[in-house]
C-alpha atoms as a PDB file:
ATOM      1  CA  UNK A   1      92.923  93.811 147.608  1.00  0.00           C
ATOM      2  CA  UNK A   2      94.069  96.202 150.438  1.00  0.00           C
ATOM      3  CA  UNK A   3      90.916  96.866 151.839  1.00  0.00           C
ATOM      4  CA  UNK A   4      90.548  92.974 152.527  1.00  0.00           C
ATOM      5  CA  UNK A   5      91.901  93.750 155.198  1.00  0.00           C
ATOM      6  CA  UNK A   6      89.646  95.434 157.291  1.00  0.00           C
ATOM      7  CA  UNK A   7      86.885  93.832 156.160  1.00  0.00           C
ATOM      8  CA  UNK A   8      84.447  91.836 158.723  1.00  0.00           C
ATOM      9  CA  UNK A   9      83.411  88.009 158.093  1.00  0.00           C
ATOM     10  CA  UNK A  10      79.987  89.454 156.397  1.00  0.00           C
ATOM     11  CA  UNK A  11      82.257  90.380 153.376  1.00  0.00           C
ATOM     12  CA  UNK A  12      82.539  87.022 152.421  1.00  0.00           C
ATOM     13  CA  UNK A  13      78.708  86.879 151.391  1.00  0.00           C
ATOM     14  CA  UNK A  14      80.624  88.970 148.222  1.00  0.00           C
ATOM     15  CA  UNK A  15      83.606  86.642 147.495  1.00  0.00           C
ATOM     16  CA  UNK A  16      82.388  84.087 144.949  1.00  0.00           C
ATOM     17  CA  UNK A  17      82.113  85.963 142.388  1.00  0.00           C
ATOM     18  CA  UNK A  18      85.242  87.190 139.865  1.00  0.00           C
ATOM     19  CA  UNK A  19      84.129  91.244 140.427  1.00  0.00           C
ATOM     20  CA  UNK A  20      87.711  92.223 138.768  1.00  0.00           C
ATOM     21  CA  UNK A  21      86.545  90.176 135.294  1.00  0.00           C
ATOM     22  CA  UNK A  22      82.860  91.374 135.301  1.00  0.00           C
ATOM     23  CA  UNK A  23      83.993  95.009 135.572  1.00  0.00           C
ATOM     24  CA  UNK A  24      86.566  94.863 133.124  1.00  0.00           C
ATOM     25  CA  UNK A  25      83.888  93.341 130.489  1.00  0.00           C
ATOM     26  CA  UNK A  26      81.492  96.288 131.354  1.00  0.00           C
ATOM     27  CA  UNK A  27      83.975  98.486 130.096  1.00  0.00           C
ATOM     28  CA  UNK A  28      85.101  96.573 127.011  1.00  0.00           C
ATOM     29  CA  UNK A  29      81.391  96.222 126.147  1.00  0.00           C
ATOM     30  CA  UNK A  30      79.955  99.655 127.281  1.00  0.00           C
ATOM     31  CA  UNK A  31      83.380 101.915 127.243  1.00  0.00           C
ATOM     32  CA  UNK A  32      83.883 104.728 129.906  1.00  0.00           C
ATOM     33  CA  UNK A  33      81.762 104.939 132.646  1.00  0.00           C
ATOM     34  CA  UNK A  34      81.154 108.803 134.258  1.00  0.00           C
ATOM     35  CA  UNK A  35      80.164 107.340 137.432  1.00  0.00           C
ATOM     36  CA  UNK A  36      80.047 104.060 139.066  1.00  0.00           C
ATOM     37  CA  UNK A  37      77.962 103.247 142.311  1.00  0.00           C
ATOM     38  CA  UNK A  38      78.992 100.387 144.654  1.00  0.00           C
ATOM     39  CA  UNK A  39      76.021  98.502 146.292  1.00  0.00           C
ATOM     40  CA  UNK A  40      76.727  98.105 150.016  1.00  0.00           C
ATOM     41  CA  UNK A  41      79.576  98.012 151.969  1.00  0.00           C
ATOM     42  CA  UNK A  42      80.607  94.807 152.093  1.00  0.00           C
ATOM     43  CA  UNK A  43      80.878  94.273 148.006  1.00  0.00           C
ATOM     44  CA  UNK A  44      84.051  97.100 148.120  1.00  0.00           C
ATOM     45  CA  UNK A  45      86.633  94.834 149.576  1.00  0.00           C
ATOM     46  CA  UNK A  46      86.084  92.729 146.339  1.00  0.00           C
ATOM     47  CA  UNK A  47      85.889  95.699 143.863  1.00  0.00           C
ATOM     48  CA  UNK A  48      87.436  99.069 144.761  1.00  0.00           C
ATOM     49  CA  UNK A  49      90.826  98.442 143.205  1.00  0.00           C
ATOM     50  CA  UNK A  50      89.194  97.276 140.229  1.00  0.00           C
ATOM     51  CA  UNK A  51      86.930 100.514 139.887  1.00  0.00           C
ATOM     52  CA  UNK A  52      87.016 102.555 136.393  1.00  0.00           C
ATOM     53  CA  UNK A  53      88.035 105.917 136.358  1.00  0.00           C
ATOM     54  CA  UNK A  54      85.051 108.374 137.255  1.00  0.00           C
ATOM     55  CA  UNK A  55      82.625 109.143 140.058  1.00  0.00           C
ATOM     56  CA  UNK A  56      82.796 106.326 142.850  1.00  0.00           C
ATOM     57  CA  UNK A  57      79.839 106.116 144.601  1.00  0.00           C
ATOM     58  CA  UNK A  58      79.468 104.232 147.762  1.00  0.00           C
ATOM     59  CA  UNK A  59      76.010 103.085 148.320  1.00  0.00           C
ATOM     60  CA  UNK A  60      76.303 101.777 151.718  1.00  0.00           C
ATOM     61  CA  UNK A  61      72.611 101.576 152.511  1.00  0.00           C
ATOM     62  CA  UNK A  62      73.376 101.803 156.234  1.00  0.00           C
ATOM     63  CA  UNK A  63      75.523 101.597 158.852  1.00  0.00           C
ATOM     64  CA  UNK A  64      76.912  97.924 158.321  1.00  0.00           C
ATOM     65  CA  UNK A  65      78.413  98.443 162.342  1.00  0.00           C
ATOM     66  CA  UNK A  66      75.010  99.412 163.539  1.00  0.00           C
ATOM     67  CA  UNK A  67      73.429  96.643 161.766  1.00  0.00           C
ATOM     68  CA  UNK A  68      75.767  94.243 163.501  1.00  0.00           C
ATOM     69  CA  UNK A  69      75.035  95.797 166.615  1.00  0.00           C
ATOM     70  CA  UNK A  70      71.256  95.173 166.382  1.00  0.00           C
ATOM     71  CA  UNK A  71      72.269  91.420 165.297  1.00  0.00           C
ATOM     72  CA  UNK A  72      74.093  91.723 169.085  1.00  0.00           C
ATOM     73  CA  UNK A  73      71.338  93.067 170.718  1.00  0.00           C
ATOM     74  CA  UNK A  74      68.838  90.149 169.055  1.00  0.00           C
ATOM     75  CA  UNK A  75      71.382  87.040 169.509  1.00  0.00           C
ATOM     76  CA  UNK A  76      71.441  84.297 172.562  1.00  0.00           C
ATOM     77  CA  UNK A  77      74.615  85.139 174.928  1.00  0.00           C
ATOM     78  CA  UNK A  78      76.119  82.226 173.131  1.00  0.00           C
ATOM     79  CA  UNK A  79      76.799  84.152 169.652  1.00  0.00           C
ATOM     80  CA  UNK A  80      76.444  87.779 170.983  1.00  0.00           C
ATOM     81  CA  UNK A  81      80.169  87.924 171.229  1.00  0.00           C
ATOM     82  CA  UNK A  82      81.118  87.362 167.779  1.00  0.00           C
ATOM     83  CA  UNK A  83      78.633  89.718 166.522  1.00  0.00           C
ATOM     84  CA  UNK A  84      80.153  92.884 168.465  1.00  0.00           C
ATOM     85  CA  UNK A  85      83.511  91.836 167.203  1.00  0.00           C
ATOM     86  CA  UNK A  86      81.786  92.036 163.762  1.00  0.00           C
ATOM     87  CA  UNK A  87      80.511  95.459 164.191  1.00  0.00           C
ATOM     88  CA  UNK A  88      83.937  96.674 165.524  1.00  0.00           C
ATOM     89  CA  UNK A  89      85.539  95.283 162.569  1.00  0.00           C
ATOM     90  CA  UNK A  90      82.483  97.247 159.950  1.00  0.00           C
ATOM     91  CA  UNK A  91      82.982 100.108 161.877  1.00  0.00           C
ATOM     92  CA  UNK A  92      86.697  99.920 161.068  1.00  0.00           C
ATOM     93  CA  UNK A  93      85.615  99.011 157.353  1.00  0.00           C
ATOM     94  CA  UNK A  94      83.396 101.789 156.278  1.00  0.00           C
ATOM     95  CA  UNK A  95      85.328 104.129 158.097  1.00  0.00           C
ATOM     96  CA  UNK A  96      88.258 103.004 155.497  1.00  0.00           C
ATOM     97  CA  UNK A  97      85.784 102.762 152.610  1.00  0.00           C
ATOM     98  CA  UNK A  98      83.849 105.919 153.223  1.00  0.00           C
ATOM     99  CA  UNK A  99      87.404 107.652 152.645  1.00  0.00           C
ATOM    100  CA  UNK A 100      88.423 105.818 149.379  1.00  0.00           C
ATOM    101  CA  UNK A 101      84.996 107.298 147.610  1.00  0.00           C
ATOM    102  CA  UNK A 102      84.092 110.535 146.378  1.00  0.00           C
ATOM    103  CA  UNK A 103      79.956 109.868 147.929  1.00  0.00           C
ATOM    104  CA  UNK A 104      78.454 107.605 149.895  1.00  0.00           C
ATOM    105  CA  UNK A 105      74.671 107.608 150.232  1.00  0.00           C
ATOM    106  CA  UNK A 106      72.578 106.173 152.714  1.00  0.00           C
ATOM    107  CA  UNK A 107      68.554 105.439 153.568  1.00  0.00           C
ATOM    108  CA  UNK A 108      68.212 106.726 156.863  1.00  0.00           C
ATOM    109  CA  UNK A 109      69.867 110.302 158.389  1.00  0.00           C
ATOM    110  CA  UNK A 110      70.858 108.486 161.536  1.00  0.00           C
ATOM    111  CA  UNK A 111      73.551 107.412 159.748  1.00  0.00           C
ATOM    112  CA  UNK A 112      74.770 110.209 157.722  1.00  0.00           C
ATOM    113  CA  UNK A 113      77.211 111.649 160.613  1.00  0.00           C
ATOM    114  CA  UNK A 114      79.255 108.398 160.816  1.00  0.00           C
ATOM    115  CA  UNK A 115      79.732 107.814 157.150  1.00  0.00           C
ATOM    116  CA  UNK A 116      79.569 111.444 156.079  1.00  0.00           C
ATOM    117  CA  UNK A 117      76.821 110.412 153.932  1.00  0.00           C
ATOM    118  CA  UNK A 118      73.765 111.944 152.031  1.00  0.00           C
ATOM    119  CA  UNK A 119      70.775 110.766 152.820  1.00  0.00           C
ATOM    120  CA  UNK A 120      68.235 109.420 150.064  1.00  0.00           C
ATOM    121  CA  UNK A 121      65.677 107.180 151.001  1.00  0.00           C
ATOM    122  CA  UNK A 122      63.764 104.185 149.272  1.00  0.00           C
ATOM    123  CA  UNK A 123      61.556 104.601 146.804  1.00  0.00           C
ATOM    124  CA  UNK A 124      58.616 102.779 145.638  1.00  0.00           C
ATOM    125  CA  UNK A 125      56.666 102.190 142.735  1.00  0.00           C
ATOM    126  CA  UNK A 126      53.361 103.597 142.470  1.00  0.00           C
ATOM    127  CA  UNK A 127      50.383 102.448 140.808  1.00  0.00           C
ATOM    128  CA  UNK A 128      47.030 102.925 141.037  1.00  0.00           C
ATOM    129  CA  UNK A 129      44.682 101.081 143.832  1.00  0.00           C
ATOM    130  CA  UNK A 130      42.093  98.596 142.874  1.00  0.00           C
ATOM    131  CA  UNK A 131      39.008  97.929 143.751  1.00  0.00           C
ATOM    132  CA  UNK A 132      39.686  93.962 145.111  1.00  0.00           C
ATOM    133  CA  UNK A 133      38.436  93.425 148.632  1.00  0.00           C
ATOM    134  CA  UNK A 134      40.584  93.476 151.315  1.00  0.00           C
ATOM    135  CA  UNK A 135      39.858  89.799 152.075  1.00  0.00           C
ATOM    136  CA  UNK A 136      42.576  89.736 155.473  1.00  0.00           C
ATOM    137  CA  UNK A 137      42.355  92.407 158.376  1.00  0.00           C
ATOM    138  CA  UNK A 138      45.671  92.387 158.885  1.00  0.00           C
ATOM    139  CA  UNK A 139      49.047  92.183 157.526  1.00  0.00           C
ATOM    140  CA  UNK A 140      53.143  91.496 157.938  1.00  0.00           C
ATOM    141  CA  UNK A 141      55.526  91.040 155.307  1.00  0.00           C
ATOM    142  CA  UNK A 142      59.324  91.316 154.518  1.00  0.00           C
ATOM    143  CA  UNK A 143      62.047  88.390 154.071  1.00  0.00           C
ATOM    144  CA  UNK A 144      60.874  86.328 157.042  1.00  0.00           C
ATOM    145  CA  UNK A 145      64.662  84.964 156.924  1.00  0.00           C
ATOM    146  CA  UNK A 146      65.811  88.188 158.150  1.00  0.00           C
ATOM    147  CA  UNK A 147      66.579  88.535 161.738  1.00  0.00           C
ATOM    148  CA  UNK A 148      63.928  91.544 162.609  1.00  0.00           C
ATOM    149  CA  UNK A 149      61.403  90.020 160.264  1.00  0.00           C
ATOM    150  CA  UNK A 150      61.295  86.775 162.403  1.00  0.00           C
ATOM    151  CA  UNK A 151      61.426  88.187 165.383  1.00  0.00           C
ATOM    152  CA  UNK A 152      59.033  90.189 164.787  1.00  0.00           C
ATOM    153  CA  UNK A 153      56.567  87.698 163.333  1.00  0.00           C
ATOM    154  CA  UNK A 154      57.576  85.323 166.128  1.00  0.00           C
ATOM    155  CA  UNK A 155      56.248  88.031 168.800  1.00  0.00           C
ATOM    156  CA  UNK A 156      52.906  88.759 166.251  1.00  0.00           C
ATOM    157  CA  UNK A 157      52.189  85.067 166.117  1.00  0.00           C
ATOM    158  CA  UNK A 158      52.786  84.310 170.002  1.00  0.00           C
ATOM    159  CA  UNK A 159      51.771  87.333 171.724  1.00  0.00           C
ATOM    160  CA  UNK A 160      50.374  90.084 169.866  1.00  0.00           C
ATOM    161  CA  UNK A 161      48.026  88.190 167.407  1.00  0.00           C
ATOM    162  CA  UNK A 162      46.687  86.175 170.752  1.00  0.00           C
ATOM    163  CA  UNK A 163      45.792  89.621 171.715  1.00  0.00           C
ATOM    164  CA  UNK A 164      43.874  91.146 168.998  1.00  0.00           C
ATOM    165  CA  UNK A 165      42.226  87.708 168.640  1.00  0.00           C
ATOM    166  CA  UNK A 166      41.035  87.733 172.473  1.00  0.00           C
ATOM    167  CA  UNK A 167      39.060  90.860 171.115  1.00  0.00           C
ATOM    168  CA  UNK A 168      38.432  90.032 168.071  1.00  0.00           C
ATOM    169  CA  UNK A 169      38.253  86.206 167.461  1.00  0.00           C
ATOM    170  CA  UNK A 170      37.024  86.023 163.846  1.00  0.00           C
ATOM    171  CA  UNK A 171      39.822  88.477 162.646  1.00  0.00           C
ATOM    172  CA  UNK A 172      41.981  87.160 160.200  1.00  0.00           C
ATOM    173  CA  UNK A 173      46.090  87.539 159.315  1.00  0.00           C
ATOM    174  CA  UNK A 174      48.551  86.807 156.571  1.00  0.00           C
ATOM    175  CA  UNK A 175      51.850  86.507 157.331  1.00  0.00           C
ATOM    176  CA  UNK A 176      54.021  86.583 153.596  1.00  0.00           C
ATOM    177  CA  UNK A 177      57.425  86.868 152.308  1.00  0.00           C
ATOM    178  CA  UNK A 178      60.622  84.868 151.424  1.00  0.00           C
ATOM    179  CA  UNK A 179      62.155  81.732 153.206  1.00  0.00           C
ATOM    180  CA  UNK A 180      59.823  81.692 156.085  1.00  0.00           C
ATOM    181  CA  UNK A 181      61.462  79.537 158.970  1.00  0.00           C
ATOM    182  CA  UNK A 182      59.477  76.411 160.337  1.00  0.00           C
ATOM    183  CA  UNK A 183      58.239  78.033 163.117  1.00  0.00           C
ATOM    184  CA  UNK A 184      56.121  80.575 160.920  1.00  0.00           C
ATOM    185  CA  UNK A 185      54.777  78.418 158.597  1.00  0.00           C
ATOM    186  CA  UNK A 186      53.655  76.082 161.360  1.00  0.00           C
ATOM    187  CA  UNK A 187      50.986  78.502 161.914  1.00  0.00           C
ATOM    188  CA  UNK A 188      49.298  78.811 158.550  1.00  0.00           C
ATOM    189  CA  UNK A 189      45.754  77.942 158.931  1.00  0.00           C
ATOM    190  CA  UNK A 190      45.529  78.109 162.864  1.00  0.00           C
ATOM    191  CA  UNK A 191      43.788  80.923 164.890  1.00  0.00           C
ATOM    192  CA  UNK A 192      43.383  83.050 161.671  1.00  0.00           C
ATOM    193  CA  UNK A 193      46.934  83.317 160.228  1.00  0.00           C
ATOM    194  CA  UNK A 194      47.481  82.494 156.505  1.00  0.00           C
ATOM    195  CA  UNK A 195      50.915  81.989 155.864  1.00  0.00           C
ATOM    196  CA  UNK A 196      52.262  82.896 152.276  1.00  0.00           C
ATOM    197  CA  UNK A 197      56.112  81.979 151.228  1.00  0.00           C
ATOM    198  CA  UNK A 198      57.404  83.161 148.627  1.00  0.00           C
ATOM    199  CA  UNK A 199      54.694  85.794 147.527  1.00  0.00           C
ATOM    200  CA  UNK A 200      55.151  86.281 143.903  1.00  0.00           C
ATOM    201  CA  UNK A 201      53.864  90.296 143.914  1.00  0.00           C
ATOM    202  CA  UNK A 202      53.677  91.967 147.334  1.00  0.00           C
ATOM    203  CA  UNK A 203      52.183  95.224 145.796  1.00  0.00           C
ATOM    204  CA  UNK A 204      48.975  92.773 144.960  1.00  0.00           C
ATOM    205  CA  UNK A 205      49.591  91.099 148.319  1.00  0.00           C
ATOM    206  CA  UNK A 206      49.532  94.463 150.636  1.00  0.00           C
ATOM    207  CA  UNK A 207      46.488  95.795 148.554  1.00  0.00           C
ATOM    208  CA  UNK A 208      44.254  92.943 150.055  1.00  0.00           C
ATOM    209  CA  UNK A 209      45.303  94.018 153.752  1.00  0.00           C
ATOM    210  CA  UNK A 210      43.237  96.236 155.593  1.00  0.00           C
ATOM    211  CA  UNK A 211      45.909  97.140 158.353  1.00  0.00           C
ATOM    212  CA  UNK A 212      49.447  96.756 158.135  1.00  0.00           C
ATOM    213  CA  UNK A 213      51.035  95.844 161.099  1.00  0.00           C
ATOM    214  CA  UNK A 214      54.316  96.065 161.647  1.00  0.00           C
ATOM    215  CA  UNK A 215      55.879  95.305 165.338  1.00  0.00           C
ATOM    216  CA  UNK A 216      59.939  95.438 164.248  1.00  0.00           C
ATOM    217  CA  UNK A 217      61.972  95.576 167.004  1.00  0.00           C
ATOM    218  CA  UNK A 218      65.688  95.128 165.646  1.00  0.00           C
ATOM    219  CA  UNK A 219      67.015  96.652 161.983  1.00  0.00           C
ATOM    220  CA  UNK A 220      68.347  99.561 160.686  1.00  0.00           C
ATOM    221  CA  UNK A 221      68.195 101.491 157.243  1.00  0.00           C
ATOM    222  CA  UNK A 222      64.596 102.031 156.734  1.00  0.00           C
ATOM    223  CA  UNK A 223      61.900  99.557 156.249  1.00  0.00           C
ATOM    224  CA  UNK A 224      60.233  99.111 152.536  1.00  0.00           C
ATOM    225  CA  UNK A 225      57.666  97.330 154.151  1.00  0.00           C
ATOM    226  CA  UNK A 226      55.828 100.549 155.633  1.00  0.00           C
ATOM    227  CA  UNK A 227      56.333 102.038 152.144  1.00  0.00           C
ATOM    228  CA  UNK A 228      54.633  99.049 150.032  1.00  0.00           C
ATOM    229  CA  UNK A 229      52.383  99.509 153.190  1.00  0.00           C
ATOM    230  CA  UNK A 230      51.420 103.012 152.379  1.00  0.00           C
ATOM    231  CA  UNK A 231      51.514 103.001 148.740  1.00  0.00           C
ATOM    232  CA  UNK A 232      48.933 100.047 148.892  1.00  0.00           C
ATOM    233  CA  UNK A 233      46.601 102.150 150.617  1.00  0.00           C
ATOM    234  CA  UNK A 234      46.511 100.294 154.279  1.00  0.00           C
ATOM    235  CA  UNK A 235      46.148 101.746 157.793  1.00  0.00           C
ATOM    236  CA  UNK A 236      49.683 101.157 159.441  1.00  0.00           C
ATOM    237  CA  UNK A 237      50.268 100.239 163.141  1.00  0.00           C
ATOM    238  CA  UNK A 238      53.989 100.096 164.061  1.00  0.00           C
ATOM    239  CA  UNK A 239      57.138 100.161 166.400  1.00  0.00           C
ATOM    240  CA  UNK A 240      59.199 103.360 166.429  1.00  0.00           C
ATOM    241  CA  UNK A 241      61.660 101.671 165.272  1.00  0.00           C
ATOM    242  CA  UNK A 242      59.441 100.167 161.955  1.00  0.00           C
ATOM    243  CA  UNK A 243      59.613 103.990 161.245  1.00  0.00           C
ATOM    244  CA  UNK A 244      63.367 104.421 160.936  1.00  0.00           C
ATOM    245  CA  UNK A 245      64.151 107.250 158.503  1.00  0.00           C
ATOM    246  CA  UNK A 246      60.762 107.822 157.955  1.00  0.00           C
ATOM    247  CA  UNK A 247      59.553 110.969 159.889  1.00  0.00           C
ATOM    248  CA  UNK A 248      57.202 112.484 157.369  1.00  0.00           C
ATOM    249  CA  UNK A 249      55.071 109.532 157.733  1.00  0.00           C
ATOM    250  CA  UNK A 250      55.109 108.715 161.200  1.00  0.00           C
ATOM    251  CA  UNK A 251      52.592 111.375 162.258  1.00  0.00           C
ATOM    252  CA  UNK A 252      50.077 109.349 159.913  1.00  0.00           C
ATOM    253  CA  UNK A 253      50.493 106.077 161.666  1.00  0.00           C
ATOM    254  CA  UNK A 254      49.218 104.725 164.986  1.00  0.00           C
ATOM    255  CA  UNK A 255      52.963 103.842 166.908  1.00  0.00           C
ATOM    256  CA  UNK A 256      52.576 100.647 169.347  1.00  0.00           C
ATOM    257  CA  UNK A 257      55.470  99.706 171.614  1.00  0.00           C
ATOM    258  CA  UNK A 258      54.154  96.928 173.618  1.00  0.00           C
ATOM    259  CA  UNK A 259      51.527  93.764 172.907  1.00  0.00           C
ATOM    260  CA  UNK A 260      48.422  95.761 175.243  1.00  0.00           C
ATOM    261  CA  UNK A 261      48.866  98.786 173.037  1.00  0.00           C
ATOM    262  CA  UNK A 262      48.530  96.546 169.811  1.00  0.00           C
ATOM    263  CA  UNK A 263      45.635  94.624 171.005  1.00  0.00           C
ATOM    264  CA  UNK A 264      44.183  98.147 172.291  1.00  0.00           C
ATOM    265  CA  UNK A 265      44.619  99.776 168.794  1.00  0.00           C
ATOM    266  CA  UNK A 266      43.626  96.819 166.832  1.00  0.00           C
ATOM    267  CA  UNK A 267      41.069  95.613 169.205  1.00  0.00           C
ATOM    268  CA  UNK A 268      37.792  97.134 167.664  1.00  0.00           C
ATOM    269  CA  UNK A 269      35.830  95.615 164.944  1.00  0.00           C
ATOM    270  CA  UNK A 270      35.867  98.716 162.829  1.00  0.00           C
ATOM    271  CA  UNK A 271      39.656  99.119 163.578  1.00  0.00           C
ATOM    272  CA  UNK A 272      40.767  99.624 159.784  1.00  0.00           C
ATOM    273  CA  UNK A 273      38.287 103.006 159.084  1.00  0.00           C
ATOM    274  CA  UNK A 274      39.465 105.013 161.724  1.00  0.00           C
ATOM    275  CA  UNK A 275      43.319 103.644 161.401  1.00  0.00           C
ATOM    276  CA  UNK A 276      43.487 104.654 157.702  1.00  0.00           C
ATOM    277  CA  UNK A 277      44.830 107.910 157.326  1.00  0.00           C
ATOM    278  CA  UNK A 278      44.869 109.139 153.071  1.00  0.00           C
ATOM    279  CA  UNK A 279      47.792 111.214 153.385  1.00  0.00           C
ATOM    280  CA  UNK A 280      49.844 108.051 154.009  1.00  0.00           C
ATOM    281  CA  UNK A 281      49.704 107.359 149.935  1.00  0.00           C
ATOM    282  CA  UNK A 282      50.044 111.027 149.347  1.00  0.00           C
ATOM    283  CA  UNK A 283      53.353 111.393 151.051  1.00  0.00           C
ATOM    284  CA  UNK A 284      54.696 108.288 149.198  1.00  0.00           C
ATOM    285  CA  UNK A 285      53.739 109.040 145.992  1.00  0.00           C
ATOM    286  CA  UNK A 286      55.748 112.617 146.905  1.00  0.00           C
ATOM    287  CA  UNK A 287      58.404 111.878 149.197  1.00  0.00           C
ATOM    288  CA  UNK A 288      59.109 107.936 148.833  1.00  0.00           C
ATOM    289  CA  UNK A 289      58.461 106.856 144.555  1.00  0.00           C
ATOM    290  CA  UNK A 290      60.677 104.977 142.660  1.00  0.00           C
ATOM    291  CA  UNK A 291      61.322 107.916 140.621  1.00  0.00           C
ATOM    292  CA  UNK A 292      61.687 110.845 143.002  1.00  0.00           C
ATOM    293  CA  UNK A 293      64.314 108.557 144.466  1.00  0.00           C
ATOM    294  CA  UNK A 294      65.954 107.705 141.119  1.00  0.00           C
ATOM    295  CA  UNK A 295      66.311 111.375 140.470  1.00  0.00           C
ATOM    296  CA  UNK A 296      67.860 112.082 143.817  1.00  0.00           C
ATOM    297  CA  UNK A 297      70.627 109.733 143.125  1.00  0.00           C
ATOM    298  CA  UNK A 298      71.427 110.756 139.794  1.00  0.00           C
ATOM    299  CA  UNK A 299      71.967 113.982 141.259  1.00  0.00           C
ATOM    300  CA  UNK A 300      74.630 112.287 143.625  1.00  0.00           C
ATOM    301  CA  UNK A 301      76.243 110.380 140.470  1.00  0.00           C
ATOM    302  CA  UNK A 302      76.481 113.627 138.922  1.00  0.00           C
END
């Protein structure tokens, strides 16, 4: 495994598993592959030299070193340290890795220069809305776990939620995804905030929001929860940096920066009517399915 050798500490989340024997079955079962794709960077230390013949495909998602970088940015001075080693060490990794495949694809154009990558973004799927109420004004979601998802529902629930609620004390909030920390689900059933971990079906989940907000601060790659946001039909209030990689629907959502412009935006009663903005579903079910992005990488695979 040459390429072990520039790999970070984060490829370890890849080592457990015997990639060498699970390859080598796909091809006694399946025979020759034309094309094989490689999900995220850190899984081709483990699996590169193993490879069938073909197309190699390097989905890298994003920019491992600028993800480690925003993990820098987020950490306590304590940790900081070993997190810009990290990046300089992914930087030094997917530079190597980007060379050893014939694509690489990425979410987000930002980081298309440094891997030499083609850009397709997330898709998802698209059904039709109901007719169910939307029973909570607001909404976050994502893998609370996840540094930017708890940070940013740690500033919701201790400054920007206080906010809205100053304004409008009867609105209500549910805060939903995987492995929610302590801290979050301390809140459930105080000041308004419902607290749901795991959610078994965000799709149903985001279609009983009214207005999606989403005050991400940290992350890269783009964010699937403004999509699942948009195909669900809610108004969307966001950080700039929420919208990552997402520029044809940023004109349709109201951009908030600070906890006085989310109060200010959110702060009427009748916030969700004027918020809501149709084309948001319209450019999703274009620009952002499941299968407009499926075609675009088959194109790659190609």
């Amino acid at each position: 495994m040459r390429a072990l050798r520039f790999a970070p500490l984060h490829a370890l989340l890849a080592a457990p598993y015997d990639w060498a024997g699970a390859i080598e079955r796909a091809v006694e079962d399946a025979g020759h592959f034309d094309a094989t794709i490689v999900l995220l960077s850190r899984l081709d230390p483990w699996v590169r030299d193993s490879l069938p013949r073909g197309i190699h495909v390097l989905d890298a998602v994003d920019s491992m070193r600028r993800s480690m970088e925003e993990r820098a940015r987020e950490s306590s001075p304590l940790t900081r340290w070993i997190w810009r080693i990290e990046s300089r060490r992914a930087g030094r990794a997917e530079a190597e890795a980007a060379r050893a495949y014939d694509r690489v694809v990425v979410v987000n154009e930002e980081d298309c220069a440094e891997l030499g990558a083609i850009a397709i973004g997330n898709g998802v799927n698209v059904a039709p809305l109901d007719d169910a109420p939307r029973i909570y004004d607001f909404g976050f979601w994502g893998r609370l776990a996840y540094f930017a998802n708890r940070d940013a529902a740690l500033w919701l629930i201790g400054e920007i939620w206080p906010a809205i609620r100053a304004r409008r004390p009867n609105a209500t909030l549910i805060i939903a995804g995987a492995d929610a920390p302590a801290k979050i689900r301390a809140v459930d059933g105080r000041d308004g905030i419902s607290v749901q971990s795991p959610v078994d079906d965000i799709s149903a989940l985001a279609r009983r929001v009214n207005v999606a907000l989403i005050p991400v601060r940290y992350g890269t790659g783009q964010s699937n929860k403004v999509l699942e946001a948009a195909e669900a039909g809610c108004a969307i209030v966001a950080t700039s940096k929420a919208m990552r990689g997402l520029d044809a629907l940023t004109p349709h959502v109201r951009i908030a920066e600070s906890v006085e412009e989310f109060a200010t935006i959110c702060g009427g009663r009748g916030a969700a009517a004027p918020l809501r903005d149709p084309k948001l579903r319209e450019i999703v079910t274009t620009h952002y399915s499941r299968s407009a992005t499926l075609a675009r990488l088959r194109e790659v695979a190609a």
